[in-house]
PDB file of N, CA and C in Angstrom:
ATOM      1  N   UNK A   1     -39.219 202.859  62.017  1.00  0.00           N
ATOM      2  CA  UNK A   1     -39.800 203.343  60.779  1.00  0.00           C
ATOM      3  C   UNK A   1     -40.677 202.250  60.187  1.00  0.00           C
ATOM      4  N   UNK A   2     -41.612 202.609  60.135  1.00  0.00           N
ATOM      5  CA  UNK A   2     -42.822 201.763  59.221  1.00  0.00           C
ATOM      6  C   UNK A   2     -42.782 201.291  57.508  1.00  0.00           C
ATOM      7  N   UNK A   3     -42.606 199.963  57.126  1.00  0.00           N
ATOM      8  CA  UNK A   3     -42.935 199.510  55.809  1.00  0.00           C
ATOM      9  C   UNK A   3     -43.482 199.366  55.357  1.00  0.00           C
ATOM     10  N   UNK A   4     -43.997 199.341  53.961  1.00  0.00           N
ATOM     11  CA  UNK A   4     -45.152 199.058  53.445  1.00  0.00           C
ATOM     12  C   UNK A   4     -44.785 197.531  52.942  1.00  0.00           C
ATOM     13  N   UNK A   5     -45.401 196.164  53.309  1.00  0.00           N
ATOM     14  CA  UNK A   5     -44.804 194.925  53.053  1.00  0.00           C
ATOM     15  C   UNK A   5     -45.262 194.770  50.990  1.00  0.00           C
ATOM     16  N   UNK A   6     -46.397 195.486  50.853  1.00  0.00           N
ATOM     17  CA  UNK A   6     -46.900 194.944  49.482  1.00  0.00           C
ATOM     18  C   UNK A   6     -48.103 194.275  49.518  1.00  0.00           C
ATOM     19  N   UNK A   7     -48.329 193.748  51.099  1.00  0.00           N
ATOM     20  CA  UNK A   7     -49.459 192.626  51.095  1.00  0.00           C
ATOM     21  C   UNK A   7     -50.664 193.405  52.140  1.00  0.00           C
ATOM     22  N   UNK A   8     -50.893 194.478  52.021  1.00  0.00           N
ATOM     23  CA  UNK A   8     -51.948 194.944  52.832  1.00  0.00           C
ATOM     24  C   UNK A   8     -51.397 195.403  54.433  1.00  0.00           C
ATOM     25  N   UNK A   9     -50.817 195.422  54.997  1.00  0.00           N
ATOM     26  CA  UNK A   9     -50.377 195.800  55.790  1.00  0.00           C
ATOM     27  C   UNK A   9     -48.941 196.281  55.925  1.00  0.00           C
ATOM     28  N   UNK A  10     -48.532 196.835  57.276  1.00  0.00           N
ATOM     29  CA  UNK A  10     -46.995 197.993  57.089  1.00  0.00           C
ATOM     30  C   UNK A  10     -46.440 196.607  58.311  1.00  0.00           C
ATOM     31  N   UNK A  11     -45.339 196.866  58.016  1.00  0.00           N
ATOM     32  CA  UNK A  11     -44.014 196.398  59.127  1.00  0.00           C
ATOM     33  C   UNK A  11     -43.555 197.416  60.208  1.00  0.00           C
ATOM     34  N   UNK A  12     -43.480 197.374  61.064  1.00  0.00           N
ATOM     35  CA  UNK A  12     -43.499 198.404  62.757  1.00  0.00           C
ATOM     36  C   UNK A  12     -44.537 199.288  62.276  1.00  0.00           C
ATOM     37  N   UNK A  13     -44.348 200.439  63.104  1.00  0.00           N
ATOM     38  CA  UNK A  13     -45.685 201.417  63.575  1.00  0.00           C
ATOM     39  C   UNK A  13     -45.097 202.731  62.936  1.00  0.00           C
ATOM     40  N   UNK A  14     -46.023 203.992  62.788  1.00  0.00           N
ATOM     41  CA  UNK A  14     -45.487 204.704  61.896  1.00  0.00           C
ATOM     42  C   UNK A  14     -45.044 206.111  63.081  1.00  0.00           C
ATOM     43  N   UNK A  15     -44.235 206.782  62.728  1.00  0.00           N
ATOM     44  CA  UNK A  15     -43.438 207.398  63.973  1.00  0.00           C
ATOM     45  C   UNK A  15     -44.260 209.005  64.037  1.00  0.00           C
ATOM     46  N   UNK A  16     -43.910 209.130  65.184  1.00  0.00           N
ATOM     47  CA  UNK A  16     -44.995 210.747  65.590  1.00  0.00           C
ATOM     48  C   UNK A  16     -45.992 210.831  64.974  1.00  0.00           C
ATOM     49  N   UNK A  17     -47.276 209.660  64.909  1.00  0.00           N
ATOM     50  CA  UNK A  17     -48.629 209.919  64.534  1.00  0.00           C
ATOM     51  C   UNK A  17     -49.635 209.290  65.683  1.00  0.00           C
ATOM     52  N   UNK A  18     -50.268 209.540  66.004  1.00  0.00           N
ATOM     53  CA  UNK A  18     -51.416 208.590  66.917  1.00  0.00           C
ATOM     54  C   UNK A  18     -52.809 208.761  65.927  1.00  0.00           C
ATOM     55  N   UNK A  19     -53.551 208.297  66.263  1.00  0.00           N
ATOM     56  CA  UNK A  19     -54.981 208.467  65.947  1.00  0.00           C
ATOM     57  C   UNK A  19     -56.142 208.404  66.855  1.00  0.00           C
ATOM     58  N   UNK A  20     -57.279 208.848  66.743  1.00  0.00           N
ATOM     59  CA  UNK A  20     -58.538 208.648  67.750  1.00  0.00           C
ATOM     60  C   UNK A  20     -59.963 209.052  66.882  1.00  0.00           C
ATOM     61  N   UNK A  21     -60.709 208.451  67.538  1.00  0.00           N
ATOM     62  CA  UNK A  21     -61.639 208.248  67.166  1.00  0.00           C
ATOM     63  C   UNK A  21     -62.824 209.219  67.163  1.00  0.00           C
ATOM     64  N   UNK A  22     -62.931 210.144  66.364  1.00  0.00           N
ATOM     65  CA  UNK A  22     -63.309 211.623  66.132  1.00  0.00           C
ATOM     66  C   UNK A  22     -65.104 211.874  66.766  1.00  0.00           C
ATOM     67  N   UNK A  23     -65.855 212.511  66.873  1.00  0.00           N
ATOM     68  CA  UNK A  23     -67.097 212.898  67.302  1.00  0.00           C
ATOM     69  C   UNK A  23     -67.672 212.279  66.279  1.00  0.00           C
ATOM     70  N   UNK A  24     -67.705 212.385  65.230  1.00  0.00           N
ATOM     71  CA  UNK A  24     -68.575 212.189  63.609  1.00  0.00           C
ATOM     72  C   UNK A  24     -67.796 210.520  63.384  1.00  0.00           C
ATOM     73  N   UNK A  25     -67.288 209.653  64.616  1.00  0.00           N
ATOM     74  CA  UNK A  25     -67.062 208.274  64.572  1.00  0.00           C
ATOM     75  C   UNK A  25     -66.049 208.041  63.368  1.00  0.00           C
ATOM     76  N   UNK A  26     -65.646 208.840  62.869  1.00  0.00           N
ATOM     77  CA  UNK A  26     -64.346 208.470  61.712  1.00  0.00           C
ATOM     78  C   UNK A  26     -62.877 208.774  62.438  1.00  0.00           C
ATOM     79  N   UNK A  27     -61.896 208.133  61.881  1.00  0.00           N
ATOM     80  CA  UNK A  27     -60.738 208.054  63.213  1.00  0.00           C
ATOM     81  C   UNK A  27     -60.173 209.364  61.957  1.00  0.00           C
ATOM     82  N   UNK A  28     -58.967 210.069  63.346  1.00  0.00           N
ATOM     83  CA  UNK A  28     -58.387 211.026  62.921  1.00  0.00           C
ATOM     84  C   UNK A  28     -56.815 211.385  63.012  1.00  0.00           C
ATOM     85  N   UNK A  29     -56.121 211.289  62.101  1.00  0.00           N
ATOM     86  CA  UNK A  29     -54.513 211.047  62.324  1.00  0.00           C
ATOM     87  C   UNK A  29     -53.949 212.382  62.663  1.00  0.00           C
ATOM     88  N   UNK A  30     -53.470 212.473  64.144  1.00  0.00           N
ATOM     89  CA  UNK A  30     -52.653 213.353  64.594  1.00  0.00           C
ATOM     90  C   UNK A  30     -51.181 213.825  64.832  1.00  0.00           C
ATOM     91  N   UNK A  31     -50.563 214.589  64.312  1.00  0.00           N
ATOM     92  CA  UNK A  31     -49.382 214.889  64.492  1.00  0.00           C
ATOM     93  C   UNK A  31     -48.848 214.823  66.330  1.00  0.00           C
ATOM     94  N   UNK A  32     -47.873 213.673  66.600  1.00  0.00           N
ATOM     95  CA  UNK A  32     -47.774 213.601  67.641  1.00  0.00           C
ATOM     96  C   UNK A  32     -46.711 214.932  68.561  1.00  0.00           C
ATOM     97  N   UNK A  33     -45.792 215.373  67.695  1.00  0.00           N
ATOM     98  CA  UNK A  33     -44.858 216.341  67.623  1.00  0.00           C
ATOM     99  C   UNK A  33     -45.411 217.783  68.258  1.00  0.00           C
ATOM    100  N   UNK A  34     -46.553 218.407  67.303  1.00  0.00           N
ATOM    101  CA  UNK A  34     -46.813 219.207  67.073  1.00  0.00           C
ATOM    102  C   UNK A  34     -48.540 219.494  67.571  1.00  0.00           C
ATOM    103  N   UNK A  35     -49.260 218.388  67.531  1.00  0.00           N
ATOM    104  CA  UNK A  35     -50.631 217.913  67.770  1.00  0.00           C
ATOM    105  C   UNK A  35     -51.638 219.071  67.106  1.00  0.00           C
ATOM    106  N   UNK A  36     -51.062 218.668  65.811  1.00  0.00           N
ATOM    107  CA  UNK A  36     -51.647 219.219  64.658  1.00  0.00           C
ATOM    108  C   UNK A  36     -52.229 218.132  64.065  1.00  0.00           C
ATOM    109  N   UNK A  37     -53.664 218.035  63.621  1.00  0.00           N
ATOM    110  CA  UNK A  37     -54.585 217.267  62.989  1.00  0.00           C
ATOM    111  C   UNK A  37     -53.956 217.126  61.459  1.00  0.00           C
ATOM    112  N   UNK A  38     -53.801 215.674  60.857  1.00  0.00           N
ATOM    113  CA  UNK A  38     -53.476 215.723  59.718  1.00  0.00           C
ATOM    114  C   UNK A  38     -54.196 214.908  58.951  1.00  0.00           C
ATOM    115  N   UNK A  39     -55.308 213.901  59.220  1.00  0.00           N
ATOM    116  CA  UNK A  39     -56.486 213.509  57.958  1.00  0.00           C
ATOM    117  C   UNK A  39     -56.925 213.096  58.772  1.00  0.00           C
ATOM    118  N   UNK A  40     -58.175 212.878  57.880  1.00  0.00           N
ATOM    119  CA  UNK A  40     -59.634 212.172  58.253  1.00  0.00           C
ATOM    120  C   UNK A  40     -59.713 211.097  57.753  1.00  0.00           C
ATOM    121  N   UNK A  41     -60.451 209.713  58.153  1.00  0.00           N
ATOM    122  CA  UNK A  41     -60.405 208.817  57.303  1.00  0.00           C
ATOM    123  C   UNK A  41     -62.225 209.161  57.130  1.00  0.00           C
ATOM    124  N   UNK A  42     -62.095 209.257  55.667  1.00  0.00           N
ATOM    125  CA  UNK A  42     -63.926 208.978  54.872  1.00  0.00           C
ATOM    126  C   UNK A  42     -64.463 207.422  54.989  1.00  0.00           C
ATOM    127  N   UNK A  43     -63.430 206.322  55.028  1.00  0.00           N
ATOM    128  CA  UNK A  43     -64.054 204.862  54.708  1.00  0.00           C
ATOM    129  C   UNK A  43     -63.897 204.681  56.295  1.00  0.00           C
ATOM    130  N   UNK A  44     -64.597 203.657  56.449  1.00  0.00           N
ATOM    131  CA  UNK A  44     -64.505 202.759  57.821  1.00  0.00           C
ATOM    132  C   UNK A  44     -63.271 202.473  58.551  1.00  0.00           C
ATOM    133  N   UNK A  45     -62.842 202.169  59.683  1.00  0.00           N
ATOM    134  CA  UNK A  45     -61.594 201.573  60.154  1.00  0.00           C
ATOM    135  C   UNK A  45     -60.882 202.368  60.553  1.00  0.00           C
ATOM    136  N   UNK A  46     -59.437 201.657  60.694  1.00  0.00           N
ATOM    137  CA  UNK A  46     -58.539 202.636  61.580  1.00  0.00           C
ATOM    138  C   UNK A  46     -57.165 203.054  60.047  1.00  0.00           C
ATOM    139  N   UNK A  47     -56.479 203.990  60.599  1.00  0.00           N
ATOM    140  CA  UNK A  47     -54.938 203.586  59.348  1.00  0.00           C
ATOM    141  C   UNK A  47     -54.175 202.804  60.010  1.00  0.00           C
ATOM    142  N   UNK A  48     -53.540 202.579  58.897  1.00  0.00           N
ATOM    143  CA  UNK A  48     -52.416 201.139  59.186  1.00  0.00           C
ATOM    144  C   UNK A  48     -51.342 201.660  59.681  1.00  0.00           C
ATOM    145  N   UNK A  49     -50.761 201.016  60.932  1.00  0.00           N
ATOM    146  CA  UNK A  49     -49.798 201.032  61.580  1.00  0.00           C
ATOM    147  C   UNK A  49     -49.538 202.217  62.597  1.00  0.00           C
ATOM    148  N   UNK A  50     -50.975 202.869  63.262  1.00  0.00           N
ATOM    149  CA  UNK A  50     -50.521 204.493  63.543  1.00  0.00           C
ATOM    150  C   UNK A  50     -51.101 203.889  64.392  1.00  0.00           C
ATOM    151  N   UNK A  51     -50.556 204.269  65.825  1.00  0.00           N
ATOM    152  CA  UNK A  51     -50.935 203.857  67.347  1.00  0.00           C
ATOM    153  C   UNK A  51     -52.088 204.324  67.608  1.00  0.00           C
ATOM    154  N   UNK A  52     -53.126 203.957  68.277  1.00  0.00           N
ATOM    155  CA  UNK A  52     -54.490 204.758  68.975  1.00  0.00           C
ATOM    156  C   UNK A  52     -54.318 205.452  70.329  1.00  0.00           C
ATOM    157  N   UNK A  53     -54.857 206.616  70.504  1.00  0.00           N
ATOM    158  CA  UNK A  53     -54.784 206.926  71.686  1.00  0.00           C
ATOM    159  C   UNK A  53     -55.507 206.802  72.883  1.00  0.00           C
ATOM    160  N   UNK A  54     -55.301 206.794  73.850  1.00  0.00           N
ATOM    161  CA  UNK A  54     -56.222 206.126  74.710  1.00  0.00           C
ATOM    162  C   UNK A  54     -56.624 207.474  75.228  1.00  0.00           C
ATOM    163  N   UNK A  55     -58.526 207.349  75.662  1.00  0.00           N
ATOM    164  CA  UNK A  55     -59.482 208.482  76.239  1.00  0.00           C
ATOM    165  C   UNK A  55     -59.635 207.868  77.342  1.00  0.00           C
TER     166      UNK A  55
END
């Protein structure tokens, strides 16, 4: 289970999510369970602590 420390980043990884890196270049957090799409990121970068998936 993933923490939030207070200081900008989480402690371990956050559980049944991956992410990848969408057509329109903004990464996209996926339900790993179910592989149901669950946000978009609007700003730059990746989210914190959610594994990437490999293409």
């Amino acid at each position: 289970m993933a923490g939030n420390t207070g200081k900008g980043y989480r402690k371990g990884a956050v559980d049944n999510r991956s992410q990848f890196k969408g057509p329109n270049g903004n990464y996209v957090k996926r339900n790993a369970d179910t592989g149901k799409f669950m946000d978009q990121k609007t700003t730059s970068g990746k989210f914190k602590g959610v594994r990437t998936e490999n293409k």
